[in-house]
PDB file of N, CA and C in Angstrom:
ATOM      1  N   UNK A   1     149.727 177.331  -5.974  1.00  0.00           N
ATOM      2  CA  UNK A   1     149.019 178.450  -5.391  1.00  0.00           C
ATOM      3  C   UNK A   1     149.598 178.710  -4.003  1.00  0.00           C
ATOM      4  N   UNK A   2     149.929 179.942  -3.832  1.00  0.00           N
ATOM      5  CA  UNK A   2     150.692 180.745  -2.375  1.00  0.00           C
ATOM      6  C   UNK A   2     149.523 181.286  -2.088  1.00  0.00           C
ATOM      7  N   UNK A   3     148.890 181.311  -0.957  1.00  0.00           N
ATOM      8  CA  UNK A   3     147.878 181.685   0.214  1.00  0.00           C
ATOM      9  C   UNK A   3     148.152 182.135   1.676  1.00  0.00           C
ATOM     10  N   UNK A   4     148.504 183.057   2.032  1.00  0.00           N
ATOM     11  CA  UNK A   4     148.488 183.230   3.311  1.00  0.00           C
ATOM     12  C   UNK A   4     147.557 183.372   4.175  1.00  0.00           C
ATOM     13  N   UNK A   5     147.658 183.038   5.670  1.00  0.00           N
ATOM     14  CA  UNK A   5     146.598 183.225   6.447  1.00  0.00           C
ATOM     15  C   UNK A   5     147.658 183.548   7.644  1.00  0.00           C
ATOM     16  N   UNK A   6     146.457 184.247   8.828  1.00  0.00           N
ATOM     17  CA  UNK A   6     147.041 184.403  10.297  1.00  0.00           C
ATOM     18  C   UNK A   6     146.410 183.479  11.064  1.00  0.00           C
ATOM     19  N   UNK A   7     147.493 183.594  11.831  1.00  0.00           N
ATOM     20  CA  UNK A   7     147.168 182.463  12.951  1.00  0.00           C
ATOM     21  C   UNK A   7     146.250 183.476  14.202  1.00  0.00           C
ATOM     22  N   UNK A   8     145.120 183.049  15.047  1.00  0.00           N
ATOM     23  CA  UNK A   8     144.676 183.737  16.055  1.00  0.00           C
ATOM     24  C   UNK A   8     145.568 183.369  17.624  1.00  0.00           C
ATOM     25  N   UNK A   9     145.181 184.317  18.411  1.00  0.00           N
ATOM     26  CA  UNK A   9     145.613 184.009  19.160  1.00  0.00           C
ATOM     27  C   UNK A   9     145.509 182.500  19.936  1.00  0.00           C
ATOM     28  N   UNK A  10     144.368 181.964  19.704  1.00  0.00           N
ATOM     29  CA  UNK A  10     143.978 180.793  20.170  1.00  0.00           C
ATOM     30  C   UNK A  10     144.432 179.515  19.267  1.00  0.00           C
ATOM     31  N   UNK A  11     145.614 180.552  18.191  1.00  0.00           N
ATOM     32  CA  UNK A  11     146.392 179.080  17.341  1.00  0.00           C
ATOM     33  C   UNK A  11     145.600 178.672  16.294  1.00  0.00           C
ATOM     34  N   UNK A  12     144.504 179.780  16.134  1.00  0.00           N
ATOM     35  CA  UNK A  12     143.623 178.962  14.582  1.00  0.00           C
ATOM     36  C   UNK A  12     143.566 179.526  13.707  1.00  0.00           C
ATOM     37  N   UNK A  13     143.482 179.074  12.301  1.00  0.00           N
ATOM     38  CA  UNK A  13     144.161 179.633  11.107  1.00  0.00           C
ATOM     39  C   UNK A  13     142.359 179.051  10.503  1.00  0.00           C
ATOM     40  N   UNK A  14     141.828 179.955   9.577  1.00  0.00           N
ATOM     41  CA  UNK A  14     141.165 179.941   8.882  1.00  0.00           C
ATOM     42  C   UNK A  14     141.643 179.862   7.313  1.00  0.00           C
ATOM     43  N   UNK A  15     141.079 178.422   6.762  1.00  0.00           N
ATOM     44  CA  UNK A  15     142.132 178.234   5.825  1.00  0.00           C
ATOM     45  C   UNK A  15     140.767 179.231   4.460  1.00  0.00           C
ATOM     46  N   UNK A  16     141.847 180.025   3.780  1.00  0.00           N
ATOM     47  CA  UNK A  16     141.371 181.072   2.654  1.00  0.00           C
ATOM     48  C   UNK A  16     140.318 180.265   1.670  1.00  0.00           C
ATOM     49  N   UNK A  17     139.407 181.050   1.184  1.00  0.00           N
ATOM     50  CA  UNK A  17     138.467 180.523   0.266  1.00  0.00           C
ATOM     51  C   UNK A  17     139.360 180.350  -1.095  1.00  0.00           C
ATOM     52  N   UNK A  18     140.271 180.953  -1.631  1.00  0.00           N
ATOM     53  CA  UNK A  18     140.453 180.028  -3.148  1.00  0.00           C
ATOM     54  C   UNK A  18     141.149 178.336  -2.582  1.00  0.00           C
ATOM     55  N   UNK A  19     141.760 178.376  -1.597  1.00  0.00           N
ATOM     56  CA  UNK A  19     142.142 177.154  -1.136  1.00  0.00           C
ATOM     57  C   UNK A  19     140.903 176.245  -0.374  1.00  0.00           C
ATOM     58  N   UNK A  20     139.763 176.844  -0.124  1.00  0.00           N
ATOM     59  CA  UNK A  20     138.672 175.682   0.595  1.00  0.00           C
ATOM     60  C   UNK A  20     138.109 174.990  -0.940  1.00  0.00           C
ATOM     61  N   UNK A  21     138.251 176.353  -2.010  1.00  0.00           N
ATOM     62  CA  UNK A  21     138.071 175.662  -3.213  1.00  0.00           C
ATOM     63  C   UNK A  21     138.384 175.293  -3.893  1.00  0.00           C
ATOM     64  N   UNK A  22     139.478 174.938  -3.833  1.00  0.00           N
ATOM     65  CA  UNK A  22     140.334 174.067  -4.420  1.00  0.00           C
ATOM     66  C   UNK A  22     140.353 173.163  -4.630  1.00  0.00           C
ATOM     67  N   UNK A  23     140.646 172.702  -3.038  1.00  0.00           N
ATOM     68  CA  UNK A  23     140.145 171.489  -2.605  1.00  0.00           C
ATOM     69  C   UNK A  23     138.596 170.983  -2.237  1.00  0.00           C
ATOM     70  N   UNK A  24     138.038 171.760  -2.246  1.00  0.00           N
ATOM     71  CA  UNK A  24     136.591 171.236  -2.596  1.00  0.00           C
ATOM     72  C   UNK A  24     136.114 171.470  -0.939  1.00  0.00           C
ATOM     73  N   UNK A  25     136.295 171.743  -0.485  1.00  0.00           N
ATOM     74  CA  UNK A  25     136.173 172.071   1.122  1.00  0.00           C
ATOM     75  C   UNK A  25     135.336 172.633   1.528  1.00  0.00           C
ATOM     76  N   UNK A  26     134.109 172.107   2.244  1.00  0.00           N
ATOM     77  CA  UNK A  26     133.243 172.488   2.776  1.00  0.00           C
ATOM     78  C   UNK A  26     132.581 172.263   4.526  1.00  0.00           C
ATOM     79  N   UNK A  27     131.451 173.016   5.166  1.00  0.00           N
ATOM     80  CA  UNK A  27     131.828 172.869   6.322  1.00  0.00           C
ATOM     81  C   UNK A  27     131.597 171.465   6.692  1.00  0.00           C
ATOM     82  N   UNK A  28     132.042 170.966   7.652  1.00  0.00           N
ATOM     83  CA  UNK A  28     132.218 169.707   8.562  1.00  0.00           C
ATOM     84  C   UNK A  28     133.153 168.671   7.486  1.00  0.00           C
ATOM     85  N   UNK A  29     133.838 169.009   7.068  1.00  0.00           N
ATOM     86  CA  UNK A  29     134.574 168.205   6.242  1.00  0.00           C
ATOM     87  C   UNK A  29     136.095 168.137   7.014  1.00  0.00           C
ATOM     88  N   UNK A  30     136.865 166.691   6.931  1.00  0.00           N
ATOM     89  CA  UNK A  30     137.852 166.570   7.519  1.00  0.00           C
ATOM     90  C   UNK A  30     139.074 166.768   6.901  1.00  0.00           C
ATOM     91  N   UNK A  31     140.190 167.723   7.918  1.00  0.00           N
ATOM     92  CA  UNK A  31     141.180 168.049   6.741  1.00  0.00           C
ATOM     93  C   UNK A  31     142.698 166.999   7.342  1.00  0.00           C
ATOM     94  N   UNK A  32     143.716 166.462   6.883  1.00  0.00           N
ATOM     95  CA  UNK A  32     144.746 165.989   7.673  1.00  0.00           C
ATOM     96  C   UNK A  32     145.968 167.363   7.850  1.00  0.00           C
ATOM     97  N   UNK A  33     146.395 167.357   8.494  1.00  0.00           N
ATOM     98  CA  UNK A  33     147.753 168.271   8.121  1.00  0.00           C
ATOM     99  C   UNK A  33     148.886 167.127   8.864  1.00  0.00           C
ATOM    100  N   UNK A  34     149.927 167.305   7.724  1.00  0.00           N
ATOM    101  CA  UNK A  34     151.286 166.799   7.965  1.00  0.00           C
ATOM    102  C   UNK A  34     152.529 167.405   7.710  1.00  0.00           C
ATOM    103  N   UNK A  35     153.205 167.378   8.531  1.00  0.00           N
ATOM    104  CA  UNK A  35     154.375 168.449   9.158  1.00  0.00           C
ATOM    105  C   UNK A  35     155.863 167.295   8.388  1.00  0.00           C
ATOM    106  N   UNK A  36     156.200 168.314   7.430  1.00  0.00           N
ATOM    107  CA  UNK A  36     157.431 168.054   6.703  1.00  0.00           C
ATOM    108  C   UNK A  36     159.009 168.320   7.228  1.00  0.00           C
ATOM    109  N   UNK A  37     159.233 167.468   7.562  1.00  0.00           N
ATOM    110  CA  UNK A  37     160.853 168.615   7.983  1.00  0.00           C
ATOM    111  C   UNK A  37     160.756 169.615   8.965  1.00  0.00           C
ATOM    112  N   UNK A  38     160.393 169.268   9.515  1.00  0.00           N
ATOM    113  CA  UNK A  38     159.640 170.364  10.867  1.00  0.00           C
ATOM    114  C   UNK A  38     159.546 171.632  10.619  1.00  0.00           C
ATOM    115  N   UNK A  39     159.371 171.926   9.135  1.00  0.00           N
ATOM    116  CA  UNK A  39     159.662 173.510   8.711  1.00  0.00           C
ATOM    117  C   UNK A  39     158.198 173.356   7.750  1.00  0.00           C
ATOM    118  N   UNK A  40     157.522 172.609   7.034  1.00  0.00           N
ATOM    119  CA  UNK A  40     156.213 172.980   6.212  1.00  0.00           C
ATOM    120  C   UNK A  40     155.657 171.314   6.710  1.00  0.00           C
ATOM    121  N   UNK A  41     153.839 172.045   5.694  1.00  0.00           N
ATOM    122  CA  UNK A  41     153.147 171.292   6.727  1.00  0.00           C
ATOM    123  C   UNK A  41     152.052 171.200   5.478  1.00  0.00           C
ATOM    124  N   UNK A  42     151.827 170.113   5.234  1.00  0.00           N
ATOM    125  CA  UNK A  42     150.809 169.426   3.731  1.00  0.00           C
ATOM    126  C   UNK A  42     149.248 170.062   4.215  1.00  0.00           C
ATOM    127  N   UNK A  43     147.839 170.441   3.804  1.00  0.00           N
ATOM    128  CA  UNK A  43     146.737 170.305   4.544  1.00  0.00           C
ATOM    129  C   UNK A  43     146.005 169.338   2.957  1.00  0.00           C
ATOM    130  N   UNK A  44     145.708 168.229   3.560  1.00  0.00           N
ATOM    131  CA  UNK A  44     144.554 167.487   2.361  1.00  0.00           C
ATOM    132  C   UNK A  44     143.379 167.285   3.076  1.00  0.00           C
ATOM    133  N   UNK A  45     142.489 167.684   2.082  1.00  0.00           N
ATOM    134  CA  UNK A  45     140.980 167.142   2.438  1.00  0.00           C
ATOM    135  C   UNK A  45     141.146 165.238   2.798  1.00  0.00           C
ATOM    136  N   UNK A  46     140.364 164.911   3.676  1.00  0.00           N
ATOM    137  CA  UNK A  46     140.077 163.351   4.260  1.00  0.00           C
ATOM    138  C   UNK A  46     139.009 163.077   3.667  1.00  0.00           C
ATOM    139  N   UNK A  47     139.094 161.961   2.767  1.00  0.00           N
ATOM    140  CA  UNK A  47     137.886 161.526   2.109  1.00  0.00           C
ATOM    141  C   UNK A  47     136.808 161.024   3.208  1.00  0.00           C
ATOM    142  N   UNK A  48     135.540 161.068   2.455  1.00  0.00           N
ATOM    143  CA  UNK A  48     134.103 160.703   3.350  1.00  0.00           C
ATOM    144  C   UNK A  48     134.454 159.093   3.192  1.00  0.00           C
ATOM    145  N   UNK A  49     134.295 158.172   3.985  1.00  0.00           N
ATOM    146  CA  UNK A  49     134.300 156.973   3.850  1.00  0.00           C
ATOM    147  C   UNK A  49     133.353 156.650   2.717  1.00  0.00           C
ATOM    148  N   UNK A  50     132.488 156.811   2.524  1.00  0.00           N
ATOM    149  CA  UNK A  50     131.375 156.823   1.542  1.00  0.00           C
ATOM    150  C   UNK A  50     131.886 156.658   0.373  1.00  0.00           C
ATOM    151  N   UNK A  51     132.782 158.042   0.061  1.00  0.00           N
ATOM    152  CA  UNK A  51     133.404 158.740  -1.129  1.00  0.00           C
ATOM    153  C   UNK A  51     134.312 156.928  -1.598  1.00  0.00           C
ATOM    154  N   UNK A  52     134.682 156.421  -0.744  1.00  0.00           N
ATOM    155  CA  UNK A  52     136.113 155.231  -0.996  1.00  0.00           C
ATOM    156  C   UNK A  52     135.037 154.125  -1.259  1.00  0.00           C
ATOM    157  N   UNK A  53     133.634 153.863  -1.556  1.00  0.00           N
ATOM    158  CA  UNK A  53     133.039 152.842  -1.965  1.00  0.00           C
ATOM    159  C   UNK A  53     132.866 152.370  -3.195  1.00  0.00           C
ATOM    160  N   UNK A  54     133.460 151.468  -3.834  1.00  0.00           N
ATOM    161  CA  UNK A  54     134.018 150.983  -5.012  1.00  0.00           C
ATOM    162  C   UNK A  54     135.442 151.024  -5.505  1.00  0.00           C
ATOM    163  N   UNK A  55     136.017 151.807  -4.528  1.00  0.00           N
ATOM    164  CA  UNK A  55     137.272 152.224  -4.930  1.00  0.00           C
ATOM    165  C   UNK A  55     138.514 150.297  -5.081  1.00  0.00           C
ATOM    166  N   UNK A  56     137.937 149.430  -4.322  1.00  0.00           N
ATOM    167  CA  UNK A  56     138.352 148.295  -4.010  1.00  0.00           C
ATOM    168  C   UNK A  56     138.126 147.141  -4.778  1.00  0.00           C
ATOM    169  N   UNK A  57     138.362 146.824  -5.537  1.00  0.00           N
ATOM    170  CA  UNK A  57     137.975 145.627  -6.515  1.00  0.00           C
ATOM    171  C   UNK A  57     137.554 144.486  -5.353  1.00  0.00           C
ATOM    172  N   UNK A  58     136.850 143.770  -5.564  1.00  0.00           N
ATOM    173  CA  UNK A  58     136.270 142.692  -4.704  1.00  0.00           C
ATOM    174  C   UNK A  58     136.035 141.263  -5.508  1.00  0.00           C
ATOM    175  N   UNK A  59     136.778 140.362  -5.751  1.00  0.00           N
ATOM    176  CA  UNK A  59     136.545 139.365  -6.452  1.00  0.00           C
ATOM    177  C   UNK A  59     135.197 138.805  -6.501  1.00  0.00           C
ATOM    178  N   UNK A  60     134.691 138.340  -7.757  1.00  0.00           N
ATOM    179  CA  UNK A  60     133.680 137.726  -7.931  1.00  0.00           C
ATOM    180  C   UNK A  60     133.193 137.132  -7.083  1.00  0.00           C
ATOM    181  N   UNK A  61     134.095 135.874  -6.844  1.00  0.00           N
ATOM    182  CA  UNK A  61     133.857 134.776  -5.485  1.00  0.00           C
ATOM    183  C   UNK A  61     133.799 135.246  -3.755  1.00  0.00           C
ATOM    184  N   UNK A  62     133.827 136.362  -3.873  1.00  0.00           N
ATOM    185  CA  UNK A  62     133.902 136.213  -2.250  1.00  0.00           C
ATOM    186  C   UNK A  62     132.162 138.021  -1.966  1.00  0.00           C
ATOM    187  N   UNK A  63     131.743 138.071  -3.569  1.00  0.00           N
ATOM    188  CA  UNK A  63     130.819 139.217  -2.970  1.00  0.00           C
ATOM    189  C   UNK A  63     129.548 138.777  -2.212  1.00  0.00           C
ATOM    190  N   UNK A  64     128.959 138.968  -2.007  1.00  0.00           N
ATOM    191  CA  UNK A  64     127.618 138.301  -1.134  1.00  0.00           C
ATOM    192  C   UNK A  64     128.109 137.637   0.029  1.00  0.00           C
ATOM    193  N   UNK A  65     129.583 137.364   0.589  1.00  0.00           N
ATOM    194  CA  UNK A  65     129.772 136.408   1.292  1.00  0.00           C
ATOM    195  C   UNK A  65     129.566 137.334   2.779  1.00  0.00           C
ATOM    196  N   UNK A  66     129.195 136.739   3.866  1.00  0.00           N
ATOM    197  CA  UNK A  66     129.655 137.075   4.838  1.00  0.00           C
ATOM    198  C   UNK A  66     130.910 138.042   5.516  1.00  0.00           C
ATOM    199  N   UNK A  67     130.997 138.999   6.356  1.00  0.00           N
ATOM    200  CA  UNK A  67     132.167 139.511   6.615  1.00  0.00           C
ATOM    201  C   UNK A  67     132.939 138.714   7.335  1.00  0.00           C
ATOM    202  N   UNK A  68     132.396 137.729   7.759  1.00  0.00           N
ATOM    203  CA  UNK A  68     133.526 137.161   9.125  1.00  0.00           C
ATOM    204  C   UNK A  68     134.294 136.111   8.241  1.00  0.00           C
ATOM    205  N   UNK A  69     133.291 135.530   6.990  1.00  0.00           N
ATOM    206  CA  UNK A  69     133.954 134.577   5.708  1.00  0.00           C
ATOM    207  C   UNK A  69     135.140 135.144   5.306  1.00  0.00           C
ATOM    208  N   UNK A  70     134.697 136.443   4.765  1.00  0.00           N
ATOM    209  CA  UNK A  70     136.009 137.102   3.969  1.00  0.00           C
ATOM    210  C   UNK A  70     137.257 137.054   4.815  1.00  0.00           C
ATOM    211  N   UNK A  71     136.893 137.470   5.966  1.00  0.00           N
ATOM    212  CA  UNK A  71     138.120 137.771   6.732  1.00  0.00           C
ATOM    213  C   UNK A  71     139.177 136.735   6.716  1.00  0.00           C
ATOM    214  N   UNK A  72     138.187 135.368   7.145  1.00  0.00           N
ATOM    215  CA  UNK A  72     138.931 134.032   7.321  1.00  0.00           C
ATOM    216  C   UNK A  72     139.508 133.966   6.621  1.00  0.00           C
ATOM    217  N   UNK A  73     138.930 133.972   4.634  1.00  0.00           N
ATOM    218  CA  UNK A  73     139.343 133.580   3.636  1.00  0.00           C
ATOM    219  C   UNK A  73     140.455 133.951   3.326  1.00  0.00           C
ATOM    220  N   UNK A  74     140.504 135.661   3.568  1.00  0.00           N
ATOM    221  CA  UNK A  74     141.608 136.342   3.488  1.00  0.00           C
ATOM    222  C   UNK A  74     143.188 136.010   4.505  1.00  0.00           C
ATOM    223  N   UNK A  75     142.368 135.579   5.742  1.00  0.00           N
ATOM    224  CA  UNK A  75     143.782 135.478   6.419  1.00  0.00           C
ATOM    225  C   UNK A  75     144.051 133.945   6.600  1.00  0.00           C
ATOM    226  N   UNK A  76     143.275 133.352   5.969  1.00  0.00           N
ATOM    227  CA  UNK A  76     143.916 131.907   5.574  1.00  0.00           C
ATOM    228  C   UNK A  76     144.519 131.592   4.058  1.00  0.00           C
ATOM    229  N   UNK A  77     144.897 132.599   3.622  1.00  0.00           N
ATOM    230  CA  UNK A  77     145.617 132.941   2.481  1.00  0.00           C
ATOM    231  C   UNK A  77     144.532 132.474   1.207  1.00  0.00           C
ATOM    232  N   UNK A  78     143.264 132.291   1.176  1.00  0.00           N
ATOM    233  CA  UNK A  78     142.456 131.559   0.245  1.00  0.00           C
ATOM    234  C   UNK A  78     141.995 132.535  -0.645  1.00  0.00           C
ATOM    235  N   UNK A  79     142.160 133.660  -0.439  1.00  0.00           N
ATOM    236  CA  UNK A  79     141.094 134.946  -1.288  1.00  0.00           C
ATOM    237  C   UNK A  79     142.352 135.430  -2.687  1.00  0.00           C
ATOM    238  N   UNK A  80     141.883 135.302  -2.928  1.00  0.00           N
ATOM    239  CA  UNK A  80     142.169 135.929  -4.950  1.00  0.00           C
ATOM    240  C   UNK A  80     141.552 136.937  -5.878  1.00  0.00           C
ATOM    241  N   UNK A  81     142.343 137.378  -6.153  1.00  0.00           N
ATOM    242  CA  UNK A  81     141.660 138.661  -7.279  1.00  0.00           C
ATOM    243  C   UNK A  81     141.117 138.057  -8.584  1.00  0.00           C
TER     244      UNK A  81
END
């Protein structure tokens, strides 16, 4: 999908409704933009932290544990999938 928009004078681009819906974009939602080749420029929606809960497998042995446990466990090489 090709979308154009203008830029305002104050440098802000209102990104077009088939593209807010696209991507699912709504207000207060965070977008990244990344600049390719100094000539184009990616815009992705930023997931809600929320949205990334479960996304992480968490071994059996270490759920219920403490956060400061895991950490150890993890950076004392002890934690396993």
């Amino acid at each position: 999908m090709d979308v154009a928009a203008r830029i305002t004078s104050k440098g802000q681009v209102t990104i077009p409704k088939p593209v807010r819906e696209a991507l699912k974009l709504s207000e207060g939602d965070r977008v990244l933009f990344r600049v390719i080749e100094g000539e184009r420029a990616i815009l992705a929606r930023t997931p809600d932290l929320l949205e990334l809960a479960g996304s992480v497998p968490v071994p059996a042995g270490v759920r219920g544990l403490p956060w400061h446990e895991i950490r150890r466990r993890a950076w004392s090489g002890q934690l396993r999938a």
